[in-house]
N, C-alpha and C. Protein backbone atom coordinates (compact mmCIF):
# COMPACT_ATOMS: atom_id res chain seq x y z
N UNK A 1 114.57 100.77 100.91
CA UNK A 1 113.38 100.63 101.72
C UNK A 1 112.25 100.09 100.83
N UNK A 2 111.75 98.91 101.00
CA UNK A 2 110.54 98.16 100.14
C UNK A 2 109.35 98.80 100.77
N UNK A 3 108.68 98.82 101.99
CA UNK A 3 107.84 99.10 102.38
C UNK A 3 107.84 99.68 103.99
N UNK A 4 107.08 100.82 103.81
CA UNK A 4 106.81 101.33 105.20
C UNK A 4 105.37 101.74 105.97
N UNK A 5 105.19 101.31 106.59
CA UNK A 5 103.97 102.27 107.47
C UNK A 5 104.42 103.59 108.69
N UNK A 6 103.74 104.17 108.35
CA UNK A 6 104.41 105.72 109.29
C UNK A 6 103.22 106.67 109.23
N UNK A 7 102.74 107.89 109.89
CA UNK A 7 101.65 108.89 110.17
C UNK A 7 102.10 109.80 109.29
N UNK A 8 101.38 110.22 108.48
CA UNK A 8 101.82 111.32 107.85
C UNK A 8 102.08 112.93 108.74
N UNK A 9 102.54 113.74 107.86
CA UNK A 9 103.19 114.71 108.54
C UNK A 9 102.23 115.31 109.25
N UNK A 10 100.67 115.73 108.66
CA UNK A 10 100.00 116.67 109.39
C UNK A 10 99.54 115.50 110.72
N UNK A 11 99.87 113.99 110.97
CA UNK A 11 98.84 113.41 111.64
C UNK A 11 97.71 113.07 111.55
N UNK A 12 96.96 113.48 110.54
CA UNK A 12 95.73 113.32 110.46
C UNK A 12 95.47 111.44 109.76
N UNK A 13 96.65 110.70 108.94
CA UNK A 13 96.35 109.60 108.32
C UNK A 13 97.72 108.95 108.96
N UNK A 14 97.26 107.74 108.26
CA UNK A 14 98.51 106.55 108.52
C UNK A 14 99.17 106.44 106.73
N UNK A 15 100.34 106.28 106.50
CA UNK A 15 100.71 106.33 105.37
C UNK A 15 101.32 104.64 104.97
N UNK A 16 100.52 103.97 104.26
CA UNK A 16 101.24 102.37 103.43
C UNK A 16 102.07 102.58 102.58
N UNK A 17 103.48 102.65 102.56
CA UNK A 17 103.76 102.68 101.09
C UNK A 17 104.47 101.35 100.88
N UNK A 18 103.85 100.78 99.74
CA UNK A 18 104.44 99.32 99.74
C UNK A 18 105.22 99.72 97.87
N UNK A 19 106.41 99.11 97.74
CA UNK A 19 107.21 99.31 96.74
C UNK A 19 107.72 97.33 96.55
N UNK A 20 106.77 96.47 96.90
CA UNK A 20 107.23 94.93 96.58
C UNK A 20 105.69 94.75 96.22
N UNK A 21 105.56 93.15 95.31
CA UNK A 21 104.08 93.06 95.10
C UNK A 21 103.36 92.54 95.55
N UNK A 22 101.67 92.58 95.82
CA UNK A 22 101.04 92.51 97.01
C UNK A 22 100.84 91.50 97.00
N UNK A 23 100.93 90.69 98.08
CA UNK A 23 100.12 89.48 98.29
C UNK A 23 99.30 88.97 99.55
N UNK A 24 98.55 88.37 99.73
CA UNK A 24 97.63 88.30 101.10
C UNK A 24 98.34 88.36 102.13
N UNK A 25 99.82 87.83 102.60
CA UNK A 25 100.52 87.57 103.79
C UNK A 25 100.84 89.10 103.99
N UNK A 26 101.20 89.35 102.92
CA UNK A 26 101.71 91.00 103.03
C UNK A 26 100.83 92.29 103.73
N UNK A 27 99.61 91.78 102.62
CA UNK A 27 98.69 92.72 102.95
C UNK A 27 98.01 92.92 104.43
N UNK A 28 97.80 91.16 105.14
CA UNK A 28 97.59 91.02 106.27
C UNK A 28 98.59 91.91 107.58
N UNK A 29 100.05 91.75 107.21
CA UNK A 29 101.19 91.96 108.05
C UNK A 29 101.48 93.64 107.80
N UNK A 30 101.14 94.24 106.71
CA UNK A 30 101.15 95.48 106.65
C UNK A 30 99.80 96.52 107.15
N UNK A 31 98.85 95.26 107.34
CA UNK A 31 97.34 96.08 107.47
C UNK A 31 97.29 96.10 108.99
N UNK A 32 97.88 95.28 109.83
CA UNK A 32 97.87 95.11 111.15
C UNK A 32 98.72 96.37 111.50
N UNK A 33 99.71 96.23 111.09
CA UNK A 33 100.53 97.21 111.44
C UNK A 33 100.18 98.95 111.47
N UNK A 34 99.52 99.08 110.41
CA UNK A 34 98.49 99.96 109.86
C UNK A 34 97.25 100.54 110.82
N UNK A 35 96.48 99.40 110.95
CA UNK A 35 95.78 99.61 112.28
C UNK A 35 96.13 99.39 113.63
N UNK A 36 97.13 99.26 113.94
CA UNK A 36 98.10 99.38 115.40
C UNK A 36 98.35 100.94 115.72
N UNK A 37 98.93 101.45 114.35
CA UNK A 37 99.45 102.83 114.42
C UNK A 37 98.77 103.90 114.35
N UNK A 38 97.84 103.71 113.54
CA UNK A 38 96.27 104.14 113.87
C UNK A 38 95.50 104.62 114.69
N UNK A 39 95.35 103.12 115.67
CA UNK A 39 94.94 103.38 116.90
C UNK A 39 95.62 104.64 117.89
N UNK A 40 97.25 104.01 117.95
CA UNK A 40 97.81 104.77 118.66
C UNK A 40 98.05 106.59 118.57
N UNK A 41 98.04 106.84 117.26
CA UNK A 41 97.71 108.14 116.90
C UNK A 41 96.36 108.67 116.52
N UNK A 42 94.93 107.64 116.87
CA UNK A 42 93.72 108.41 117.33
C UNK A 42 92.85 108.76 115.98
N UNK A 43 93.63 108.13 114.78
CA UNK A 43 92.92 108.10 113.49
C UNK A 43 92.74 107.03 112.59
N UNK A 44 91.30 107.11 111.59
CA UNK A 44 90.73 106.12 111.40
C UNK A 44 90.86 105.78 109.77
N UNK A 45 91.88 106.89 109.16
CA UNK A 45 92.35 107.07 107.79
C UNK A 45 93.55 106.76 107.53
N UNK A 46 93.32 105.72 106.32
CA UNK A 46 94.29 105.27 105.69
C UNK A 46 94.78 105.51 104.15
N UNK A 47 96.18 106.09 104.12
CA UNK A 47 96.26 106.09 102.61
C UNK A 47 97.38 105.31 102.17
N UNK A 48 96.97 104.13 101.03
CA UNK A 48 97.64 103.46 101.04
C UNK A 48 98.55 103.82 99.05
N UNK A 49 100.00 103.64 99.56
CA UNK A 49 100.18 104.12 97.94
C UNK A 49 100.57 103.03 97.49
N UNK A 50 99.95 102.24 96.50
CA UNK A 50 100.19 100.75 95.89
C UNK A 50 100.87 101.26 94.37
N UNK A 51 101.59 102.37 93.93
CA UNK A 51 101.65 102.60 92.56
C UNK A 51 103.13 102.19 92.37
N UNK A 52 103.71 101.13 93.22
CA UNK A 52 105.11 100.38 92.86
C UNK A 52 104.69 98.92 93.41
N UNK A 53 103.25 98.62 93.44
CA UNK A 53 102.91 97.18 93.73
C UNK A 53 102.00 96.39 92.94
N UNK A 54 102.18 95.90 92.29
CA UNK A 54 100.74 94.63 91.69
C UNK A 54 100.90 93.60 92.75
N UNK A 55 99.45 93.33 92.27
CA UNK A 55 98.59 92.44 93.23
C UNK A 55 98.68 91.44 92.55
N UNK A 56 99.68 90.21 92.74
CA UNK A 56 100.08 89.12 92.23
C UNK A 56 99.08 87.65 92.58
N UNK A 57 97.89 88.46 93.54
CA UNK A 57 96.88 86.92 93.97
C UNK A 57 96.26 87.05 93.13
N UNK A 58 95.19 85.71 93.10
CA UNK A 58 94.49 85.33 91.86
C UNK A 58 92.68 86.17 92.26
N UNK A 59 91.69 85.81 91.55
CA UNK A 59 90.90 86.39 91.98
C UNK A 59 89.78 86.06 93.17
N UNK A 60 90.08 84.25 92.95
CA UNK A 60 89.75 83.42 94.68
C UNK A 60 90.72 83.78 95.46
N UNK A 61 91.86 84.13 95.32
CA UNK A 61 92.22 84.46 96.66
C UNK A 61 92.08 85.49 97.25
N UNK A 62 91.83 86.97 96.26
CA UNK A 62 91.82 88.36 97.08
C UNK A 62 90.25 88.22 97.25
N UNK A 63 89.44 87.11 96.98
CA UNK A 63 88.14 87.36 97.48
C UNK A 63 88.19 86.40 99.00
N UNK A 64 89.30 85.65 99.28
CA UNK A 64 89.23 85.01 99.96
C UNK A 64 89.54 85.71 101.51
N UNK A 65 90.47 86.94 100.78
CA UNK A 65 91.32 87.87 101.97
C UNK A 65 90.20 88.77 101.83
N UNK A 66 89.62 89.48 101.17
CA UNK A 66 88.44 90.77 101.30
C UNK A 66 87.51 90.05 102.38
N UNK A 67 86.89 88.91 101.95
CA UNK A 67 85.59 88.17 102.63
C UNK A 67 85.96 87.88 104.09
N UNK A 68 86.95 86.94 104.17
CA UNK A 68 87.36 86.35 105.83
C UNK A 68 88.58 86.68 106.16
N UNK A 69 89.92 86.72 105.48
CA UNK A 69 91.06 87.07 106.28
C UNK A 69 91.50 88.70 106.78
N UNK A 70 90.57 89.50 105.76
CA UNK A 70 91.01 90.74 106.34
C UNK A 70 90.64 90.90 107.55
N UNK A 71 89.49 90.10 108.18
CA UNK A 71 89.15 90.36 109.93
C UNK A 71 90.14 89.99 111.10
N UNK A 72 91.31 89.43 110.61
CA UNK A 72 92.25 89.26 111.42
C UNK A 72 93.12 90.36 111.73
N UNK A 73 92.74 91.25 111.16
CA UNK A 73 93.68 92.87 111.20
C UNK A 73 92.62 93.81 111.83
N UNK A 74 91.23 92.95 112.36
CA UNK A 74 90.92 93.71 113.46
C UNK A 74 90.47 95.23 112.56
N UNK A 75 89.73 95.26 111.38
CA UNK A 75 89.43 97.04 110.69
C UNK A 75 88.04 97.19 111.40
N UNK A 76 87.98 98.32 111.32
CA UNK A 76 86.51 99.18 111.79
C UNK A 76 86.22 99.20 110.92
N UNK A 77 84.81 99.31 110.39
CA UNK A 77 83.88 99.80 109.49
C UNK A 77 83.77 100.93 109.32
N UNK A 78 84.37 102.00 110.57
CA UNK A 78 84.54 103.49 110.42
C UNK A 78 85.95 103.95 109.58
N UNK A 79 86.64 103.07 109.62
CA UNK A 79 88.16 103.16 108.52
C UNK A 79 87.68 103.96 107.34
N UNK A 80 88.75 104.90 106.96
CA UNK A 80 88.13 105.43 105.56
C UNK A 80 89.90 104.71 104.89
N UNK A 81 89.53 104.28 103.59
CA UNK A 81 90.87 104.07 103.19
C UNK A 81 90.96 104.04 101.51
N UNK A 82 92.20 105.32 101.42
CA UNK A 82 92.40 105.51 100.09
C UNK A 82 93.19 104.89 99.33
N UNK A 83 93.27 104.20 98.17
CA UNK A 83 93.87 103.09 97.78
C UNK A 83 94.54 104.18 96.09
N UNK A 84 95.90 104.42 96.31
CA UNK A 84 95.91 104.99 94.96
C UNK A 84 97.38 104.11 94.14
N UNK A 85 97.12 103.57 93.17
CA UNK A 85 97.64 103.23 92.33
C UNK A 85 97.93 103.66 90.91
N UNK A 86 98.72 102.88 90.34
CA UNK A 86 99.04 103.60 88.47
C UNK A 86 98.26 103.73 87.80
N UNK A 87 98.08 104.55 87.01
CA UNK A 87 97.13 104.60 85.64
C UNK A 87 96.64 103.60 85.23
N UNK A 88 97.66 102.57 84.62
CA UNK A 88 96.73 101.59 83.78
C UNK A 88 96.83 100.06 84.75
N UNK A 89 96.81 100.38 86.36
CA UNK A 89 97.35 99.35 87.29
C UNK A 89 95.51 98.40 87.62
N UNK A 90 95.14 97.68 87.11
CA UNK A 90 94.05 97.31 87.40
C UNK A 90 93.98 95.88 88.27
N UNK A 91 95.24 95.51 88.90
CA UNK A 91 95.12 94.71 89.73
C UNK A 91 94.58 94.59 91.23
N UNK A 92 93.88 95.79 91.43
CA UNK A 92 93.76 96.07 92.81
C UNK A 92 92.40 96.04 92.91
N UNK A 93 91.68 96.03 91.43
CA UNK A 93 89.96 97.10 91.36
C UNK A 93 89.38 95.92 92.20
N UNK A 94 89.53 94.08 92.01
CA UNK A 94 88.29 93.15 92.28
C UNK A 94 88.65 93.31 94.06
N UNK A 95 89.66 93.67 94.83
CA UNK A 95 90.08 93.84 96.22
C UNK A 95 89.09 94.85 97.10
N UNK A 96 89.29 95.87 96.12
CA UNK A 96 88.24 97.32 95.92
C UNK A 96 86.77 96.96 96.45
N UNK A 97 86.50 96.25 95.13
CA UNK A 97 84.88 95.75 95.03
C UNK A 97 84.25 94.86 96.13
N UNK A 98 85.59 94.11 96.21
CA UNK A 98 85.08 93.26 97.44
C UNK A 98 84.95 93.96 98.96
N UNK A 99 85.70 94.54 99.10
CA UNK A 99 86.23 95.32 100.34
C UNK A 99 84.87 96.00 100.62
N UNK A 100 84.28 96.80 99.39
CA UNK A 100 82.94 97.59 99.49
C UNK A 100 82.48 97.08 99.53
N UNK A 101 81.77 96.26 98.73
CA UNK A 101 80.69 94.88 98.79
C UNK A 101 80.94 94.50 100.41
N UNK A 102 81.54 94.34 101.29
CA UNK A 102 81.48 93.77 102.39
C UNK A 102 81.54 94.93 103.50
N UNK A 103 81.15 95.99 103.00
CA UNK A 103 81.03 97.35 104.14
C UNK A 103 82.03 98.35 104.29
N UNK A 104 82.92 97.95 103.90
CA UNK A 104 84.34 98.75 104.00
C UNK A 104 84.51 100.12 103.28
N UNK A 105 85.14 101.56 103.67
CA UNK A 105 85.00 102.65 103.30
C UNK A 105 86.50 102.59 102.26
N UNK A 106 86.36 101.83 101.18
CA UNK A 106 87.36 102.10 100.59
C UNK A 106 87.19 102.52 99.25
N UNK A 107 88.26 103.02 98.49
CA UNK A 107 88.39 103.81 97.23
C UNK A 107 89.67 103.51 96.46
N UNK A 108 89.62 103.33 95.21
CA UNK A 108 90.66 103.58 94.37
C UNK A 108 90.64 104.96 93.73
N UNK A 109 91.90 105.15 93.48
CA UNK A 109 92.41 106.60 92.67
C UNK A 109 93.52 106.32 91.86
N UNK A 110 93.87 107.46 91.10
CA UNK A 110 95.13 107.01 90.10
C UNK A 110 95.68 108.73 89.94
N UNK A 111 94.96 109.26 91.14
CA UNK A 111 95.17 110.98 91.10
C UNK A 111 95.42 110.93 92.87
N UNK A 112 96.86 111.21 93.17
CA UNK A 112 97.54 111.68 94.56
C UNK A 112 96.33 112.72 94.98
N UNK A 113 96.33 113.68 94.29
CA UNK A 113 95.53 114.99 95.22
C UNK A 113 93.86 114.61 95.37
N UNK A 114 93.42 113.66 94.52
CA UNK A 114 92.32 113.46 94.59
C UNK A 114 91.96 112.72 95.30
N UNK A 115 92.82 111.31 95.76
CA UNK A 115 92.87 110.70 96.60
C UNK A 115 93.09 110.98 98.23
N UNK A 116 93.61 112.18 98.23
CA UNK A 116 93.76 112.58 99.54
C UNK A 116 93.03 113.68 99.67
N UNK A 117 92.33 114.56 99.10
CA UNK A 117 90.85 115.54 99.15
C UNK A 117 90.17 114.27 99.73
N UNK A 118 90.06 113.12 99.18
CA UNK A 118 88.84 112.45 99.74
C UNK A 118 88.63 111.62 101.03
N UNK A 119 90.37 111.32 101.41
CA UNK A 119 90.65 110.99 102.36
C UNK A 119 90.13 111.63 103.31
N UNK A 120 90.70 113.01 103.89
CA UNK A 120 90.80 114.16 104.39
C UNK A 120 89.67 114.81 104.80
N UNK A 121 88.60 115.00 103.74
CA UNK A 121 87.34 115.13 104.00
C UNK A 121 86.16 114.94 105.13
N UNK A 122 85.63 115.69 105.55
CA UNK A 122 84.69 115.18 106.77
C UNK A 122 83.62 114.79 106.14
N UNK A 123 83.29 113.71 107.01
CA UNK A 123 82.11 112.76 106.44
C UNK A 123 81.25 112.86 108.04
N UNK A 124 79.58 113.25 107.42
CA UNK A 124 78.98 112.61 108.78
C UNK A 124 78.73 111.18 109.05
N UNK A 125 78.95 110.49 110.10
CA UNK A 125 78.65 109.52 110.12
C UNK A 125 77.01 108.99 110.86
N UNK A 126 76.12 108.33 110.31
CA UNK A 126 74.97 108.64 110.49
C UNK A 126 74.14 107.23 111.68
């Protein structure tokens, strides 16, 4: 199994686990899918586990997918989404930056439990 999307057990998130390396077509075709399942189970949290994936685009292109192509997957601005990868995995951080830089509730981690305390968490929204 390379990659799956599925609800985690309690329901409360959608679970990415991608185990091939990332690239914009991917990320697009796994993020749709992501927010399809989402919808249908009534939640707006995503945890995505990238710690068997590098991000093989260059740095015009994941600014190219943060800026304009991620809107084809249709995300809310209310999305919270936890991004946890390897220790010394720093291919994901400029995706990160951009993603925030453009409104998006996202986070990197390199700690499972910490990443999902923050997921999990109630946030007011104001």
């Amino acid at each position: 199994m390379n990659n799956e999307v599925r609800v985690s057990d309690s329901g409360k998130y959608i679970i990415v686990q991608i185990n091939t390396d990332m690239t914009r077509s991917l990320a697009e075709q796994l993020g749709i899918e992501a927010i399809q399942l989402g919808k249908r189970n009534k939640t707006n949290r995503y945890f995505y586990d990238l710690r068997n994936s590098i991000n093989r685009e260059t740095v015009n292109a994941n600014y190219i997918y943060a800026k304009q192509e991620v809107q084809k997957i249709e995300p809310s601005y209310l999305n919270k989404i936890a991004m946890l990868v390897s220790p010394n995995d720093k291919s994901h951080d400029f995706v990160e930056t951009v993603l925030r830089n453009a409104g998006h509730n996202v986070l990197i981690f390199n700690d499972e439990e910490k990443a999902l305390g923050w997921l999990l968490e109630e946030t007011e929204i104001l």
